[in-house]
C-alpha atoms as a PDB file:
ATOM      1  CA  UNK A   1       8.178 -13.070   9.936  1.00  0.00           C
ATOM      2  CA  UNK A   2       6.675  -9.850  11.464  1.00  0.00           C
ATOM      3  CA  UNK A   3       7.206  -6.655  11.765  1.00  0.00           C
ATOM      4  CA  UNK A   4       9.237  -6.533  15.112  1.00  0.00           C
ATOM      5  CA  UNK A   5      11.899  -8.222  12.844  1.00  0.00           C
ATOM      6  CA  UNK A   6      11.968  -5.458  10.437  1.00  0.00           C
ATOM      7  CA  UNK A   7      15.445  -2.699  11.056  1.00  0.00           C
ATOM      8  CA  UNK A   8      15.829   0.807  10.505  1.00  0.00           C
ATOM      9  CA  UNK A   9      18.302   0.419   7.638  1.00  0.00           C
ATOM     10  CA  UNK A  10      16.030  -1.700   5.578  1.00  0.00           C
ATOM     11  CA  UNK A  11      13.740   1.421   4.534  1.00  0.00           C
ATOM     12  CA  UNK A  12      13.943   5.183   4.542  1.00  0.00           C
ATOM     13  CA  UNK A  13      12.910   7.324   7.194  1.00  0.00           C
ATOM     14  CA  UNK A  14      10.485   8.594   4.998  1.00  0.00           C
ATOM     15  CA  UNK A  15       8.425   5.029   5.779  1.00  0.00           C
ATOM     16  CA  UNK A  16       8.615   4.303   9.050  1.00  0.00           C
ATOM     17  CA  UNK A  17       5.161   6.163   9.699  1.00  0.00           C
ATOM     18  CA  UNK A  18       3.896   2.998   7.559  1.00  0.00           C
ATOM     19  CA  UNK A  19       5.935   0.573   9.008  1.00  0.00           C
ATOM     20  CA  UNK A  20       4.600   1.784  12.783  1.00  0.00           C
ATOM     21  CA  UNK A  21       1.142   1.491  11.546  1.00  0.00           C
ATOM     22  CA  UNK A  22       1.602  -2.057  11.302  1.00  0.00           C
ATOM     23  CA  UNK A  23       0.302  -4.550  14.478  1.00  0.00           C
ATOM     24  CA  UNK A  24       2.714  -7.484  15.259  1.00  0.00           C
ATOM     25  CA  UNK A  25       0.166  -9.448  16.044  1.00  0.00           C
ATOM     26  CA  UNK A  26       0.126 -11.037  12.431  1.00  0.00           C
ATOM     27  CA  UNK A  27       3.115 -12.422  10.087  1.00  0.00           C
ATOM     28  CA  UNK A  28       3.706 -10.322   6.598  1.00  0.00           C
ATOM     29  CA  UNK A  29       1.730 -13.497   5.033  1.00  0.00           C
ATOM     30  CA  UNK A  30      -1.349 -13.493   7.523  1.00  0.00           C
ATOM     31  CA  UNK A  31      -1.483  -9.321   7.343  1.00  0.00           C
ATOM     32  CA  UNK A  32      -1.279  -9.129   3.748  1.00  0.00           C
ATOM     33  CA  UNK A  33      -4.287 -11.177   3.976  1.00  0.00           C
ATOM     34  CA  UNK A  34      -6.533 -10.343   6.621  1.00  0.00           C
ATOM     35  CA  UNK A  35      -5.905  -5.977   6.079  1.00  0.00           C
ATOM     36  CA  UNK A  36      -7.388  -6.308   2.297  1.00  0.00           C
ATOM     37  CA  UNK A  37     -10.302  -7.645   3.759  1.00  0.00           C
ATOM     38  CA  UNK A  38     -10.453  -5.029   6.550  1.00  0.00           C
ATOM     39  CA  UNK A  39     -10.160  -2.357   4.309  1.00  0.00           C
ATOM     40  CA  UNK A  40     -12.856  -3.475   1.694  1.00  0.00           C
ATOM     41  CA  UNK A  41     -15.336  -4.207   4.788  1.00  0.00           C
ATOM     42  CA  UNK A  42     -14.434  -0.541   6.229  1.00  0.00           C
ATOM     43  CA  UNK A  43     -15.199   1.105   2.779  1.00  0.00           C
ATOM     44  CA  UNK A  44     -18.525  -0.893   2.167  1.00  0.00           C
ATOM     45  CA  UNK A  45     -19.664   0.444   5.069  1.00  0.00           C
ATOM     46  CA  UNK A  46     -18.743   4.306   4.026  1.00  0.00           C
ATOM     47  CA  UNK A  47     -21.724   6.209   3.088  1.00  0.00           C
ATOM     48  CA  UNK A  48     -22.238   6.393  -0.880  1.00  0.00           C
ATOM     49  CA  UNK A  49     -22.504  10.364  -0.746  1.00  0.00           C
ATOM     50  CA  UNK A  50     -18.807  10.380   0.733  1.00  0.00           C
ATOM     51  CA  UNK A  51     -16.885   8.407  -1.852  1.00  0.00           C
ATOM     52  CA  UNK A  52     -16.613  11.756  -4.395  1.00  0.00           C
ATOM     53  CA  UNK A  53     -16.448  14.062  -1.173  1.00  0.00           C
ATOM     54  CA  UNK A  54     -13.336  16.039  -0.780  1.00  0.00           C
ATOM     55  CA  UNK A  55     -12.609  17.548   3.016  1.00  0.00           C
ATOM     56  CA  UNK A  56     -10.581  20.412   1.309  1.00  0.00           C
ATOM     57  CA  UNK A  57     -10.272  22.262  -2.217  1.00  0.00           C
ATOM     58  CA  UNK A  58      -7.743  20.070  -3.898  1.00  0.00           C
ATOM     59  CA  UNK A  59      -8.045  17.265  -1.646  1.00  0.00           C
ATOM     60  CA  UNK A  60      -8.395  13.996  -3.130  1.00  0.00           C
ATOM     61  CA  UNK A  61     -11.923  11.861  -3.400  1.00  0.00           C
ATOM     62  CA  UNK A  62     -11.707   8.386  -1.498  1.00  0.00           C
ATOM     63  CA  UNK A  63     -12.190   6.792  -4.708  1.00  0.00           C
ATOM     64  CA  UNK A  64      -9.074   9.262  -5.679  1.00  0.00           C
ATOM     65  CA  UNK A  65      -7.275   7.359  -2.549  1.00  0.00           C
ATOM     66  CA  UNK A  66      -7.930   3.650  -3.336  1.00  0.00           C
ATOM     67  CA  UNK A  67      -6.975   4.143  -6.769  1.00  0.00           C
ATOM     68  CA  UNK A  68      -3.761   5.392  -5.444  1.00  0.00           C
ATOM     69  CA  UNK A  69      -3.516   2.486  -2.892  1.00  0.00           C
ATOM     70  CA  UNK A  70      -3.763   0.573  -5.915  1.00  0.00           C
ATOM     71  CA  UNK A  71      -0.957   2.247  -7.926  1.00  0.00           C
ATOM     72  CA  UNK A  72       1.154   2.458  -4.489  1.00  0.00           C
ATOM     73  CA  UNK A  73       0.607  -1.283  -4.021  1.00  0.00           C
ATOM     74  CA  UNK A  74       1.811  -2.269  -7.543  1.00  0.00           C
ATOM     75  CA  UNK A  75       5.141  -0.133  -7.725  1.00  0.00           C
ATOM     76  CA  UNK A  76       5.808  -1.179  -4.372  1.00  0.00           C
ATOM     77  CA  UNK A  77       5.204  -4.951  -5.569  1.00  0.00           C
ATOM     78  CA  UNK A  78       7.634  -4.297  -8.476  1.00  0.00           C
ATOM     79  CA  UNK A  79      10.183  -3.292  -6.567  1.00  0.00           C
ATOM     80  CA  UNK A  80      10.069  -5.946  -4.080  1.00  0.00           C
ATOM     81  CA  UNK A  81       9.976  -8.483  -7.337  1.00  0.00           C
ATOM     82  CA  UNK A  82      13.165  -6.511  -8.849  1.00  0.00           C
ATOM     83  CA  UNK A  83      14.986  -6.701  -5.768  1.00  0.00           C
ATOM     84  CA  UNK A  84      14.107 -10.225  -4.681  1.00  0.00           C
ATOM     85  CA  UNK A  85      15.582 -11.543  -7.845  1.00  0.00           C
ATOM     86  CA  UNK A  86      18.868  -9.732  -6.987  1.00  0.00           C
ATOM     87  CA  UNK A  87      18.671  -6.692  -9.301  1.00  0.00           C
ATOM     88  CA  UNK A  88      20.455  -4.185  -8.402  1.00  0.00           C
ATOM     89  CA  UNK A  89      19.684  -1.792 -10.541  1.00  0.00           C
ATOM     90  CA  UNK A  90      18.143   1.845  -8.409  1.00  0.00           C
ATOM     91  CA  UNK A  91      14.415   2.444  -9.385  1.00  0.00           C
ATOM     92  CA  UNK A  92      12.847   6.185  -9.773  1.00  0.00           C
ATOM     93  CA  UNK A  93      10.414   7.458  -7.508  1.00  0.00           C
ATOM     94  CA  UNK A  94       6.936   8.303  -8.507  1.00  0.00           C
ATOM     95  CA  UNK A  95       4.795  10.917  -8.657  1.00  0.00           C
ATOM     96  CA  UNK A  96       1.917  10.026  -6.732  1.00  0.00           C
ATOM     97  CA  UNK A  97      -0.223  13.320  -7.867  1.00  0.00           C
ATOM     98  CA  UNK A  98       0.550  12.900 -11.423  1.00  0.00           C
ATOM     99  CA  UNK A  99      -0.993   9.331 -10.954  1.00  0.00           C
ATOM    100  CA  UNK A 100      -4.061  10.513  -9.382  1.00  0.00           C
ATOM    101  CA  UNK A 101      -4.542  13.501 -12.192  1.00  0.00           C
ATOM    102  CA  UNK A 102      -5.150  11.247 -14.942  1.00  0.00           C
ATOM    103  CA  UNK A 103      -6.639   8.141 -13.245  1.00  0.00           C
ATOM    104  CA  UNK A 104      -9.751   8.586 -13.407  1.00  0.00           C
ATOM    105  CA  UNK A 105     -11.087   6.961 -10.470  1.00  0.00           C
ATOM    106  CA  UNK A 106     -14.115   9.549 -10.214  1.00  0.00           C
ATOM    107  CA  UNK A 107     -15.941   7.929 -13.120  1.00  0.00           C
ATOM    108  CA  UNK A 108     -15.673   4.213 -11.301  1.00  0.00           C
ATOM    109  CA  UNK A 109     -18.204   2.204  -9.152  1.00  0.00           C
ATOM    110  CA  UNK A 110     -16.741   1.481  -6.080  1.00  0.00           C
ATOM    111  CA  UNK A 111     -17.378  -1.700  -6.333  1.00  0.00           C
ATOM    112  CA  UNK A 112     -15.213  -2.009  -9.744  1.00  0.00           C
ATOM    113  CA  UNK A 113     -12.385  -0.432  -7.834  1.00  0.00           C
ATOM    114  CA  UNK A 114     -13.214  -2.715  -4.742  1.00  0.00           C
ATOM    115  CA  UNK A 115     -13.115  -5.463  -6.835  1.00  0.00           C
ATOM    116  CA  UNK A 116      -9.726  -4.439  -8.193  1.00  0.00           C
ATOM    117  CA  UNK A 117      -8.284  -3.472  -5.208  1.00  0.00           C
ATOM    118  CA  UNK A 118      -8.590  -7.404  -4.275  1.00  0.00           C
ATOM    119  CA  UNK A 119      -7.509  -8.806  -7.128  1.00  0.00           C
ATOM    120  CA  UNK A 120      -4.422  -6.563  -6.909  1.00  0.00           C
ATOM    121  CA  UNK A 121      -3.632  -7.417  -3.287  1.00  0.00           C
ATOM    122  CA  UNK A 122      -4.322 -11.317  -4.339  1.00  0.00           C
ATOM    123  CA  UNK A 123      -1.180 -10.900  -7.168  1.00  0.00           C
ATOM    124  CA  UNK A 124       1.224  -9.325  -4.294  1.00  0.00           C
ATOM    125  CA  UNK A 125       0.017 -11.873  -2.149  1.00  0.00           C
ATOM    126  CA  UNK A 126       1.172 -14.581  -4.687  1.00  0.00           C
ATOM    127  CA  UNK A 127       4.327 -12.736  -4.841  1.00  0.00           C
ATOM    128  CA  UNK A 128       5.198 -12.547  -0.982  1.00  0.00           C
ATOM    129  CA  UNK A 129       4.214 -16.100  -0.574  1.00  0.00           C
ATOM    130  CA  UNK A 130       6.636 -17.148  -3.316  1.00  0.00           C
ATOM    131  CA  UNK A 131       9.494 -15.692  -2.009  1.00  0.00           C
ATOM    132  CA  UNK A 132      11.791 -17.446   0.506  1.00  0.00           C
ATOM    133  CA  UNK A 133      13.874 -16.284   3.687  1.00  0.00           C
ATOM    134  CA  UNK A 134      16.611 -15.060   1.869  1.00  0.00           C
ATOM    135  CA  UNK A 135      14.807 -12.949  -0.879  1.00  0.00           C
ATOM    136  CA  UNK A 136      12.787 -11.199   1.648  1.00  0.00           C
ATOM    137  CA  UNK A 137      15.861  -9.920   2.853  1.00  0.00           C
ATOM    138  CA  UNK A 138      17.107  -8.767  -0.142  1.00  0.00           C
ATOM    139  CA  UNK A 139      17.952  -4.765  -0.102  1.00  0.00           C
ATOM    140  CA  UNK A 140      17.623  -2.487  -3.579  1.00  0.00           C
ATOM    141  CA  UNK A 141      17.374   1.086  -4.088  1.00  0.00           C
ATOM    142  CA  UNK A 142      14.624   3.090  -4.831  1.00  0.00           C
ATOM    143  CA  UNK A 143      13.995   6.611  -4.887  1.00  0.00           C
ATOM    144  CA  UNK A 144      18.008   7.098  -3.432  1.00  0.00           C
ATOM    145  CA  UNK A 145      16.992   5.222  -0.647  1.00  0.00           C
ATOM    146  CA  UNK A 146      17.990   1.456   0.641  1.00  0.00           C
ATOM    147  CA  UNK A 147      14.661  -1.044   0.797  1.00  0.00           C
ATOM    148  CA  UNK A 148      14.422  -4.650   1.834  1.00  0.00           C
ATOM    149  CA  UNK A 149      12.203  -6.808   0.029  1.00  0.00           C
ATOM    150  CA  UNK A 150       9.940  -7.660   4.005  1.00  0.00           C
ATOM    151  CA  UNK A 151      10.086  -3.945   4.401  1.00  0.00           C
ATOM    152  CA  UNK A 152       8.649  -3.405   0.862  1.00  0.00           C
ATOM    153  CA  UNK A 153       5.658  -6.300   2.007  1.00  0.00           C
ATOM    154  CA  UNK A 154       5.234  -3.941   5.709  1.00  0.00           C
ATOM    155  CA  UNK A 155       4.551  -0.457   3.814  1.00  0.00           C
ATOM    156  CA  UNK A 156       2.276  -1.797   1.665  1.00  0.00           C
ATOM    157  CA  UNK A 157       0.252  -2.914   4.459  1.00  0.00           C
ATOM    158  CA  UNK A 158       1.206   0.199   6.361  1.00  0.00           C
ATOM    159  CA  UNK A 159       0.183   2.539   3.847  1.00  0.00           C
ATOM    160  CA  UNK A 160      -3.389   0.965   3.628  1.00  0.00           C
ATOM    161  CA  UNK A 161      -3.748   1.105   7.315  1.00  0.00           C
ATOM    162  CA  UNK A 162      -2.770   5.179   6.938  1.00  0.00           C
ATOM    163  CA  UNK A 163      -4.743   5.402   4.687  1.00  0.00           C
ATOM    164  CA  UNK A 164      -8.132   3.812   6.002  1.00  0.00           C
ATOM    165  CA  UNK A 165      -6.986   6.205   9.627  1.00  0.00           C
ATOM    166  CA  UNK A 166      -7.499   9.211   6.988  1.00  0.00           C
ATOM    167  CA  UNK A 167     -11.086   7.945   5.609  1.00  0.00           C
ATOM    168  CA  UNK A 168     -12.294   7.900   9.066  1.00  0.00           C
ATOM    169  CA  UNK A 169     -10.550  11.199  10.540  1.00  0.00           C
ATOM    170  CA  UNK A 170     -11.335  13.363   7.787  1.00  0.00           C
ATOM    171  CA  UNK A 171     -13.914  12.059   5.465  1.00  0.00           C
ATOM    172  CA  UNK A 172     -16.184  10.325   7.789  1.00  0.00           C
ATOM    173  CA  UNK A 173     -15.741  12.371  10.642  1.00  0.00           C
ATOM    174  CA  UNK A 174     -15.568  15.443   9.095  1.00  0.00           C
END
């Protein structure tokens, strides 16, 4: 499965900025895979001064940002695990800032949140592989909007890949 199988009504609007920033060159499977690795590579090769830089007065850190991948990548994860076992119970939103405020991820190595960042992308990776045709498909709600269990697997990647644009546009090229 890849992303050019992937319809409007299986996310909200809200995502399809992730789900574009995901190449169809790759299955869900294969991308969950290889972008991890992309993304750790990229970020060992970021200067050390830049990893507690912020481009703007309440901006966050990159540190700040891959902790926040993290946290994006786990909710996201649980959702897709609710939904894929057909419960249809609707699951809150997050607050994304509140997350960052009191995470912490300032007084980390990078390489402990590097680290992390793989072994949390190894668990979802478990998850997606585990899942068959028909749970992929499976739609919840969350945040008030409709989700699909694939589309869940695509923003996950998606977000990472918008996120890793934003390293290089406005911390390493700033």
């Amino acid at each position: 499965m890849n992303i050019k199988q992937i319809t409007s009504n299986e996310y909200a609007a809200y995502y399809a900025n992730y789900i574009n920033a995901v190449s169809d060159e790759y299955s869900l499977i294969e991308e969950l895979e290889i972008s991890v690795h992309r993304l750790i590579k990229f970020v060992q090769n970021i200067p050390m001064d830049k990893f507690d830089y912020r481009y703007a007065e309440g901006k966050w850190t990159i540190k700040d940002i891959l902790v926040h991948l993290m946290d994006a990548e786990r909710i996201f994860s649980y959702r897709a695990l609710r939904f894929a076992r057909y419960d249809a119970t609707p699951l809150a939103s997050f607050d994304e800032d509140a997350y960052v405020d009191v995470a912490r991820a300032n007084e980390r190595s990078i390489q402990d949140l590097l680290s992390e960042l793989a072994v949390v992308r190894q668990a979802t990776l478990s998850m997606f592989k585990s899942f068959n045709e028909q749970e992929l498909m499976q739609i919840g709600t969350a945040s008030g909007q409709p989700m699909s269990v694939r589309a869940l697997g695509f923003v996950i990647i998606g977000h990472q890949n918008h996120h890793q644009r934003v390293f290089q546009e406005r911390y390493l090229n700033g």
